[in-house]
C-alpha atoms as a PDB file:
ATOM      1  CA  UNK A   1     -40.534 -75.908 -22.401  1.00  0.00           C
ATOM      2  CA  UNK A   2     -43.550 -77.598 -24.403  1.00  0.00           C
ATOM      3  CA  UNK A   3     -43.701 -78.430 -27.601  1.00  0.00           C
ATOM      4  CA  UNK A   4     -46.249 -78.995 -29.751  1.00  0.00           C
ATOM      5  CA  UNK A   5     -47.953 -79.001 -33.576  1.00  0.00           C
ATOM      6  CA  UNK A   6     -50.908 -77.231 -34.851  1.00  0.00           C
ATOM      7  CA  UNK A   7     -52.702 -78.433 -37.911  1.00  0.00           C
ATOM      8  CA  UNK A   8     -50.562 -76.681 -40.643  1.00  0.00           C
ATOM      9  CA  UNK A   9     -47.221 -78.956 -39.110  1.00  0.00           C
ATOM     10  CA  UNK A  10     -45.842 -76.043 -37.962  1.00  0.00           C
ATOM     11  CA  UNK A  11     -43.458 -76.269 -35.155  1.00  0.00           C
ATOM     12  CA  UNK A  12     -44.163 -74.275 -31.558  1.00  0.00           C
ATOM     13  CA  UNK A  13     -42.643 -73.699 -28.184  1.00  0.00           C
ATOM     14  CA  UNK A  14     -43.233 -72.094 -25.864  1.00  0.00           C
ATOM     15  CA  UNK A  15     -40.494 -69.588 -24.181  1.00  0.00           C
ATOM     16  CA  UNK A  16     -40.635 -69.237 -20.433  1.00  0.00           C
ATOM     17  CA  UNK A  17     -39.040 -66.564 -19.430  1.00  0.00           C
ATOM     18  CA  UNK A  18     -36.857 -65.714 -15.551  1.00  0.00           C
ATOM     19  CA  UNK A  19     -40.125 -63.017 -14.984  1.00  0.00           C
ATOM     20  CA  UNK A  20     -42.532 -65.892 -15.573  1.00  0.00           C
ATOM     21  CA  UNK A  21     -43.284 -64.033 -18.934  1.00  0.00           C
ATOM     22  CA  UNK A  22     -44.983 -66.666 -21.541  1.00  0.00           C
ATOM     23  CA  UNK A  23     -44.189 -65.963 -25.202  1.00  0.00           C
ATOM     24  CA  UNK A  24     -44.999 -68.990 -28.057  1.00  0.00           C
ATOM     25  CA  UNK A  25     -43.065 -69.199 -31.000  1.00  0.00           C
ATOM     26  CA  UNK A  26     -42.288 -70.659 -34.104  1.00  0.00           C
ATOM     27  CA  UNK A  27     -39.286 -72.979 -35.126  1.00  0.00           C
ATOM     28  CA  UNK A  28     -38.007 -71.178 -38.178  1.00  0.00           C
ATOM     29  CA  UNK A  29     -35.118 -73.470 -37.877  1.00  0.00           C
ATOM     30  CA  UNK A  30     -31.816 -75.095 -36.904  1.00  0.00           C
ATOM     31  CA  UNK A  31     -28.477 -73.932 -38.392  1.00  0.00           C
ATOM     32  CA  UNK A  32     -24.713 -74.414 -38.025  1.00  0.00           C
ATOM     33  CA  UNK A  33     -22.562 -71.659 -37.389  1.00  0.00           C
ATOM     34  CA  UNK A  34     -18.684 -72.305 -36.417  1.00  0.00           C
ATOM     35  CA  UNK A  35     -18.909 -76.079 -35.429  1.00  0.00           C
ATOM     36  CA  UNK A  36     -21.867 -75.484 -33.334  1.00  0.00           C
ATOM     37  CA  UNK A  37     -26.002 -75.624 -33.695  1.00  0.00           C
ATOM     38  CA  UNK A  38     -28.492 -72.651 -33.369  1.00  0.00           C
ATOM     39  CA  UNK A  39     -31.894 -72.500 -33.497  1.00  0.00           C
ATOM     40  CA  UNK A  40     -34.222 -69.159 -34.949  1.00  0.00           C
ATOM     41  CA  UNK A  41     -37.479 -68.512 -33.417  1.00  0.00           C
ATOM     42  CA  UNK A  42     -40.225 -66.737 -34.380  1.00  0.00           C
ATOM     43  CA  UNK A  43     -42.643 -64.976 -31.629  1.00  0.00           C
ATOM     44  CA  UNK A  44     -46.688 -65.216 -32.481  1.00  0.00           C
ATOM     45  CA  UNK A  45     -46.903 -61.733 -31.511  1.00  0.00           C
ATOM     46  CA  UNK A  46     -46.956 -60.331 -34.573  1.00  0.00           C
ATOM     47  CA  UNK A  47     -43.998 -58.631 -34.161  1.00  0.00           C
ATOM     48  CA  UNK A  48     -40.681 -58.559 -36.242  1.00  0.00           C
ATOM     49  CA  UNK A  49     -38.273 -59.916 -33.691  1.00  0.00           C
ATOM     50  CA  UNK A  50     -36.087 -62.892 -34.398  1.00  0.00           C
ATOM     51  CA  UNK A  51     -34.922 -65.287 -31.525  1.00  0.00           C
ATOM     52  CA  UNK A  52     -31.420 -66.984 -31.955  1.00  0.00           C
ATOM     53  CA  UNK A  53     -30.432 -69.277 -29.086  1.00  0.00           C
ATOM     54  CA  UNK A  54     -27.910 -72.029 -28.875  1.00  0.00           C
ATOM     55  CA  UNK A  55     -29.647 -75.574 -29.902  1.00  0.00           C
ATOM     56  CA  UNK A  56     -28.340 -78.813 -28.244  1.00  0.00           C
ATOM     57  CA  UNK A  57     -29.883 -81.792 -28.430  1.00  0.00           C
ATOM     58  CA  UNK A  58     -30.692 -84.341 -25.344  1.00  0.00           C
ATOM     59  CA  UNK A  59     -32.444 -87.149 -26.556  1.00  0.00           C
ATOM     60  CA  UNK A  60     -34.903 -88.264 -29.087  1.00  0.00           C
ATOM     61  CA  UNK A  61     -37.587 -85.686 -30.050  1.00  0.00           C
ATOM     62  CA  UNK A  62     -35.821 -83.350 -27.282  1.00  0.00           C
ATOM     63  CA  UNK A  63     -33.662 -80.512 -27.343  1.00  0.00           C
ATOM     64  CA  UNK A  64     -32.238 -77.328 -24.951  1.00  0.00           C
ATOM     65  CA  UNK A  65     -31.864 -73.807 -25.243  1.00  0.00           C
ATOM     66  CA  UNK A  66     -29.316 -72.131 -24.797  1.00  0.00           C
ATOM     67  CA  UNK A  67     -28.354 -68.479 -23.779  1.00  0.00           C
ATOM     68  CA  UNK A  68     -25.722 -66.645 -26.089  1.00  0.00           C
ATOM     69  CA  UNK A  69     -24.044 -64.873 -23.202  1.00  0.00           C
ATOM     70  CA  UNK A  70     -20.843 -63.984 -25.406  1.00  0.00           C
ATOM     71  CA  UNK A  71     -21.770 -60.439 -27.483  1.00  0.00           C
ATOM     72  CA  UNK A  72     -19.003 -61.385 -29.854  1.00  0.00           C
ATOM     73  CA  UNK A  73     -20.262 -65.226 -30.751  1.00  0.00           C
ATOM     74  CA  UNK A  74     -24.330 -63.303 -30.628  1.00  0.00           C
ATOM     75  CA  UNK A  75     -23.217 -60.867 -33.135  1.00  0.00           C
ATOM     76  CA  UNK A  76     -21.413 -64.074 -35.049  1.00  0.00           C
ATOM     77  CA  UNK A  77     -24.477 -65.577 -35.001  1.00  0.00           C
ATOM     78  CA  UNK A  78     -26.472 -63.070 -36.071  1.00  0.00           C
ATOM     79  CA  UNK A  79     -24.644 -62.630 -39.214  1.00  0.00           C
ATOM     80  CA  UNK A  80     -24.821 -66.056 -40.382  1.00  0.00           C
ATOM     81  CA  UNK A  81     -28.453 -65.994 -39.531  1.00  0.00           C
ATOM     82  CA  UNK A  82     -28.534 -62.593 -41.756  1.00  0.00           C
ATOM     83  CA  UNK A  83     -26.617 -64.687 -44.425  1.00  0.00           C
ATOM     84  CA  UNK A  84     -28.547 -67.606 -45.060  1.00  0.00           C
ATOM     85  CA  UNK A  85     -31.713 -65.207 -44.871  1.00  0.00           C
ATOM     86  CA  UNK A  86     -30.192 -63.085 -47.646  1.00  0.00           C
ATOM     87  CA  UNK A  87     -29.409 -66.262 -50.072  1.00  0.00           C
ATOM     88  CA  UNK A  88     -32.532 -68.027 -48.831  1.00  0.00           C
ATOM     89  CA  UNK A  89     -34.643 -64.430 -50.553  1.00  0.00           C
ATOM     90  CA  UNK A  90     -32.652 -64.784 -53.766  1.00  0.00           C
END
């Protein structure tokens, strides 16, 4: 995955999915849920969705992605994502 900046200092990646499917996105952010980092992503498709992935870092300036295979820890996830959204709006 790339990463770069446009002018407004916004963060993008870009997601490369198994199909070969390209999708940028922006970082919305990093939060901690149960011990553990996630990251929230933001597709430039001027859609609605939300990515949440697993964030682990692997050296300066880098990081990984990682897949949320367990429905139970997703759905975790996705409440405390929901959460901070909720308080950040107040």
């Amino acid at each position: 995955m790339a990463e770069n900046r446009n002018m407004e200092e916004v963060d993008i990646i870009t997601l490369e999915f198994d199909d070969g499917v390209e999708l940028e996105c922006e970082i919305m952010g990093v939060f901690d849920h149960a011990g553990k980092e996630y990251i929230a992503l933001i597709p430039l498709d001027d859609s609605d969705d939300v990515y949440i992935y697993g964030y682990k870092e692997v050296g300066e300036d880098e990081f990984e992605l990682v897949d949320l295979e367990d429905d139970a820890e997703f759905e975790a996830v996705v409440a405390e994502f929901d959460a901070i959204m909720s308080a950040d709006a107040e």
